[in-house]
N, C-alpha and C. Protein backbone atom coordinates (compact mmCIF):
# COMPACT_ATOMS: atom_id res chain seq x y z
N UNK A 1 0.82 -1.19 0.00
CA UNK A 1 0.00 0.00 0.00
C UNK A 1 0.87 1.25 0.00
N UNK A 2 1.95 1.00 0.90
CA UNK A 2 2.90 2.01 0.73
C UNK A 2 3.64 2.40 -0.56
N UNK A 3 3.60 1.81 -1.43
CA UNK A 3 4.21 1.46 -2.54
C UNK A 3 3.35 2.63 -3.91
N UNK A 4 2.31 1.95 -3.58
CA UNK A 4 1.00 1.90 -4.15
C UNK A 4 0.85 4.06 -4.11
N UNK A 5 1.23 4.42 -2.82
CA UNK A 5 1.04 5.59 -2.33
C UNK A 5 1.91 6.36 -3.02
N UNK A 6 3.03 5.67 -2.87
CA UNK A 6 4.27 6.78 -3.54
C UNK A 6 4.24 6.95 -5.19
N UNK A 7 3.72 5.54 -6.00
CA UNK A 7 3.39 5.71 -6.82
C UNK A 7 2.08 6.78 -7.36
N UNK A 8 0.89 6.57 -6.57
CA UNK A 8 0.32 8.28 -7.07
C UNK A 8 0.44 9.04 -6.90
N UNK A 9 1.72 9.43 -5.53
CA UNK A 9 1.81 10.68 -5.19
C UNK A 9 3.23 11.55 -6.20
N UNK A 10 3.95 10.12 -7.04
CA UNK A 10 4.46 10.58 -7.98
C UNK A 10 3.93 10.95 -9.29
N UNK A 11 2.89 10.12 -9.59
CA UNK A 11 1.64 10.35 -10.57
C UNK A 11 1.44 11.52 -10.98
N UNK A 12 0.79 11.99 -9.25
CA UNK A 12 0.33 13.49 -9.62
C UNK A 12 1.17 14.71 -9.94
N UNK A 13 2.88 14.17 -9.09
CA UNK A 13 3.74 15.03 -9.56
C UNK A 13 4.23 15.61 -11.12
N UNK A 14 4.22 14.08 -11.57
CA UNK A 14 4.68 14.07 -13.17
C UNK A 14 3.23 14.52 -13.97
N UNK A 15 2.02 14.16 -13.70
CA UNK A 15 1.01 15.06 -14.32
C UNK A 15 1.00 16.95 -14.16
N UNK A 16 1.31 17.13 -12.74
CA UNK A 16 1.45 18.59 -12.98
C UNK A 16 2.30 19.09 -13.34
N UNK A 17 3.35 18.83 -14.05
CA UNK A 17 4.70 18.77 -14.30
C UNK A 17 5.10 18.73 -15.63
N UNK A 18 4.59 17.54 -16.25
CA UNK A 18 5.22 16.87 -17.58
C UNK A 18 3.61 16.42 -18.62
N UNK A 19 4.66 15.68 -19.71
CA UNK A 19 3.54 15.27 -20.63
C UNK A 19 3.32 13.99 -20.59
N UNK A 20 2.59 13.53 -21.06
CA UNK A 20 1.92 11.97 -20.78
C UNK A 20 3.36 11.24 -21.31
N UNK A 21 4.11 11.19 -21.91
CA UNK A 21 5.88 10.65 -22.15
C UNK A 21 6.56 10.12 -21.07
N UNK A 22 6.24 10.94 -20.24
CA UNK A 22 7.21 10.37 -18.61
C UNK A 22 6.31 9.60 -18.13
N UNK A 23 4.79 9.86 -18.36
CA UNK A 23 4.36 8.79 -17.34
C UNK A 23 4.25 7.40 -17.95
N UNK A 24 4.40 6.91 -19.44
CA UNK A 24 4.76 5.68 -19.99
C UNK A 24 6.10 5.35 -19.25
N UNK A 25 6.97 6.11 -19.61
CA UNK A 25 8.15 5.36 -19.35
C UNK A 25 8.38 5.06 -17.67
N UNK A 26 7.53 6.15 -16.92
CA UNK A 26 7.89 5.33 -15.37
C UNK A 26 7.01 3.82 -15.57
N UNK A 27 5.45 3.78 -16.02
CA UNK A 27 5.00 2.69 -16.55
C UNK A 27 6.08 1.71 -16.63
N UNK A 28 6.61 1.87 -17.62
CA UNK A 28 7.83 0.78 -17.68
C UNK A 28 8.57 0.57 -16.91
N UNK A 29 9.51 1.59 -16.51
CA UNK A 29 10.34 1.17 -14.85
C UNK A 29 9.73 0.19 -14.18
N UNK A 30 8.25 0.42 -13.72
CA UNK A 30 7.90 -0.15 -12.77
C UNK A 30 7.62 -1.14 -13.41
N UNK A 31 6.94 -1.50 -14.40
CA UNK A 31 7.22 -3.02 -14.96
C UNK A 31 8.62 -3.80 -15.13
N UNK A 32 9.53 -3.14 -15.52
CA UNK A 32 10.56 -3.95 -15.74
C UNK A 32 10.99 -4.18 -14.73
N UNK A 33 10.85 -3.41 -12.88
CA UNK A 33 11.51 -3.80 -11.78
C UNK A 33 10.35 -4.62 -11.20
N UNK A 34 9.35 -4.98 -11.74
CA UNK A 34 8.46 -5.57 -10.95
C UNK A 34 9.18 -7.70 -11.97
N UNK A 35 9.34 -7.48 -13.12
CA UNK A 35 9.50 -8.78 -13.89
C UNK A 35 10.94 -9.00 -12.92
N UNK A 36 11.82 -8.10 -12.95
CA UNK A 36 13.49 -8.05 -12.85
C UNK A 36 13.16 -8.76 -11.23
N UNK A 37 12.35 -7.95 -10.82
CA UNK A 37 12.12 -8.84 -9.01
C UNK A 37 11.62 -10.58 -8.73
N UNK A 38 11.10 -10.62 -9.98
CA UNK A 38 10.22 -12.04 -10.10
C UNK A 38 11.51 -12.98 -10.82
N UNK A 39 12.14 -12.26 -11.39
CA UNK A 39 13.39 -13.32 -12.12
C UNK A 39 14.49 -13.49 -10.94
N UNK A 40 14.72 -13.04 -10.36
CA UNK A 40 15.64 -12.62 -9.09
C UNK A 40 15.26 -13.72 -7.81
N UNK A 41 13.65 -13.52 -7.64
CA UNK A 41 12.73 -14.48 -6.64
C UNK A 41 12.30 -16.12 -7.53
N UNK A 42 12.21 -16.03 -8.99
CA UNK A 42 12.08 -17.45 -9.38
C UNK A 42 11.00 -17.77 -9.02
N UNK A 43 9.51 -16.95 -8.51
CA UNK A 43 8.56 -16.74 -8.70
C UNK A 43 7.89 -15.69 -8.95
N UNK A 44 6.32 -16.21 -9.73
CA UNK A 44 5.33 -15.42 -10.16
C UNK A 44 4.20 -16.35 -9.66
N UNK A 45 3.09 -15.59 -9.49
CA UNK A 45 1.84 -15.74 -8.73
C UNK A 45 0.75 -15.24 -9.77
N UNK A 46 -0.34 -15.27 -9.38
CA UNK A 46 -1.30 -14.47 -10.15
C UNK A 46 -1.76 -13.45 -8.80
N UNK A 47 -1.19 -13.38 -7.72
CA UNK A 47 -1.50 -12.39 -6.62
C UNK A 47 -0.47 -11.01 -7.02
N UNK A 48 1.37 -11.76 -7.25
CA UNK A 48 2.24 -10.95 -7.96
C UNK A 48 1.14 -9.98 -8.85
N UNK A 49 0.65 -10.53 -9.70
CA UNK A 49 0.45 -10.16 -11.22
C UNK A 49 -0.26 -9.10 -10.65
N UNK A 50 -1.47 -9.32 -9.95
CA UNK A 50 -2.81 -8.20 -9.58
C UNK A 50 -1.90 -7.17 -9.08
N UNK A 51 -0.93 -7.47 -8.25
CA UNK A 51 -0.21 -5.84 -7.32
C UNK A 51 0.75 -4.95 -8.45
N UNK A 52 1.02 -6.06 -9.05
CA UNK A 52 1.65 -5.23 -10.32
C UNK A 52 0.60 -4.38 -10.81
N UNK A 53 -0.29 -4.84 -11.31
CA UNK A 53 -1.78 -3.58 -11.97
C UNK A 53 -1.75 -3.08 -11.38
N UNK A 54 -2.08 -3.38 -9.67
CA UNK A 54 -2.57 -2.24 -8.88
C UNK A 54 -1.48 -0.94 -8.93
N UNK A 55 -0.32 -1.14 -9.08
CA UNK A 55 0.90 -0.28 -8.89
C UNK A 55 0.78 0.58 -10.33
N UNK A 56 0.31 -0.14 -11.67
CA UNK A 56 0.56 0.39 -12.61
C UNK A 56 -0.76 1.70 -12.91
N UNK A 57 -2.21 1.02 -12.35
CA UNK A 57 -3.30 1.65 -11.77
C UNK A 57 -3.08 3.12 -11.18
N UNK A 58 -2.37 3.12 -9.79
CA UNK A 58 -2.38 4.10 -8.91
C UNK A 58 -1.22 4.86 -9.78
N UNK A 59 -0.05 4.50 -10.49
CA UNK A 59 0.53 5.53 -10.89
C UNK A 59 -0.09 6.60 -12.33
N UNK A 60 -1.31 5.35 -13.43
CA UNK A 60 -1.51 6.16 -14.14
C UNK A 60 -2.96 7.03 -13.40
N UNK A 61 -3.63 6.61 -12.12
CA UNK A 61 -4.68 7.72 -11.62
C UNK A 61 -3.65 8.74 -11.08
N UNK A 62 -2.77 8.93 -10.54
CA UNK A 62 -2.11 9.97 -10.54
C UNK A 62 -1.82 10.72 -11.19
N UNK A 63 -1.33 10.32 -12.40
CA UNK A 63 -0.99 11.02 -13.86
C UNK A 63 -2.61 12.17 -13.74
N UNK A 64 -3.02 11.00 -13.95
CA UNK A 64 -4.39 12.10 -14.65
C UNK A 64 -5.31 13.06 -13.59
N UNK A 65 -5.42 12.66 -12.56
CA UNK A 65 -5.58 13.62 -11.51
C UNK A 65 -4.42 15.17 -11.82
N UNK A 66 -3.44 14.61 -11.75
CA UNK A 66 -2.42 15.77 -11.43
C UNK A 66 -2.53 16.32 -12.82
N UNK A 67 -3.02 15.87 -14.39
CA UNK A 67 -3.12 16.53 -15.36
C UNK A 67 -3.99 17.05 -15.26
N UNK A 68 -5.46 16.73 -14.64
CA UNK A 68 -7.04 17.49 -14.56
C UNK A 68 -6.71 18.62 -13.78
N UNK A 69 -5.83 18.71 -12.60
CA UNK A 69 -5.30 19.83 -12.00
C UNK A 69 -4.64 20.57 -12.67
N UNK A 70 -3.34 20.41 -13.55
CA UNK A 70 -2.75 21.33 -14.36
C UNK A 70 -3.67 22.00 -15.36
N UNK A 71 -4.83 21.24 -15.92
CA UNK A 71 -5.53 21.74 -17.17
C UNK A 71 -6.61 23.11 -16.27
N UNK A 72 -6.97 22.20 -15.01
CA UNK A 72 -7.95 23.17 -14.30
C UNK A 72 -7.37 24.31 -14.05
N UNK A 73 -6.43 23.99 -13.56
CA UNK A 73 -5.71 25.71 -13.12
C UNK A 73 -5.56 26.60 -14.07
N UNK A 74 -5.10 26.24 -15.08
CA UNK A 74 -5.18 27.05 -16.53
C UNK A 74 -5.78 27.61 -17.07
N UNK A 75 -7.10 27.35 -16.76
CA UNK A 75 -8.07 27.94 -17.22
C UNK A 75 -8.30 29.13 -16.44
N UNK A 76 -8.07 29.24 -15.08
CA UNK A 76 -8.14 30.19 -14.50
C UNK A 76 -7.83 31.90 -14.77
């Protein structure tokens, strides 16, 4: 959950911040350290698999929160 946290609270950073570009490629980070952890451990689960979404989930609702904020403010 902690995990889960830092990932949207980076979300929202890189949405108010950047263009949808960075938030693919953290996408990927976190996939490739989530496979790189499972090759390392010599297991995978289908419980693995769900926390992986969930991680990939909370970082792209961050994204877009923190972009609905950048777009909102703008208008101002």
């Amino acid at each position: 959950m902690i995990v889960a946290l830092i990932l949207l609270l980076g979300g929202v950073v890189v949405g108010l911040s950047s263009r949808v570009m960075l938030a693919f490629g953290l996408s990927g980070i976190v996939l490739a350290l989530s496979i790189l952890s499972w090759m390392i451990r010599a297991e995978v689960s289908a419980l693995r698999v769900l926390v992986l979404f969930a991680h990939l989930a909370a970082l792209q609702a961050g994204y877009l929160l923190g972009a609905y904020l950048r777009t909102r403010g703008g208008r101002r």
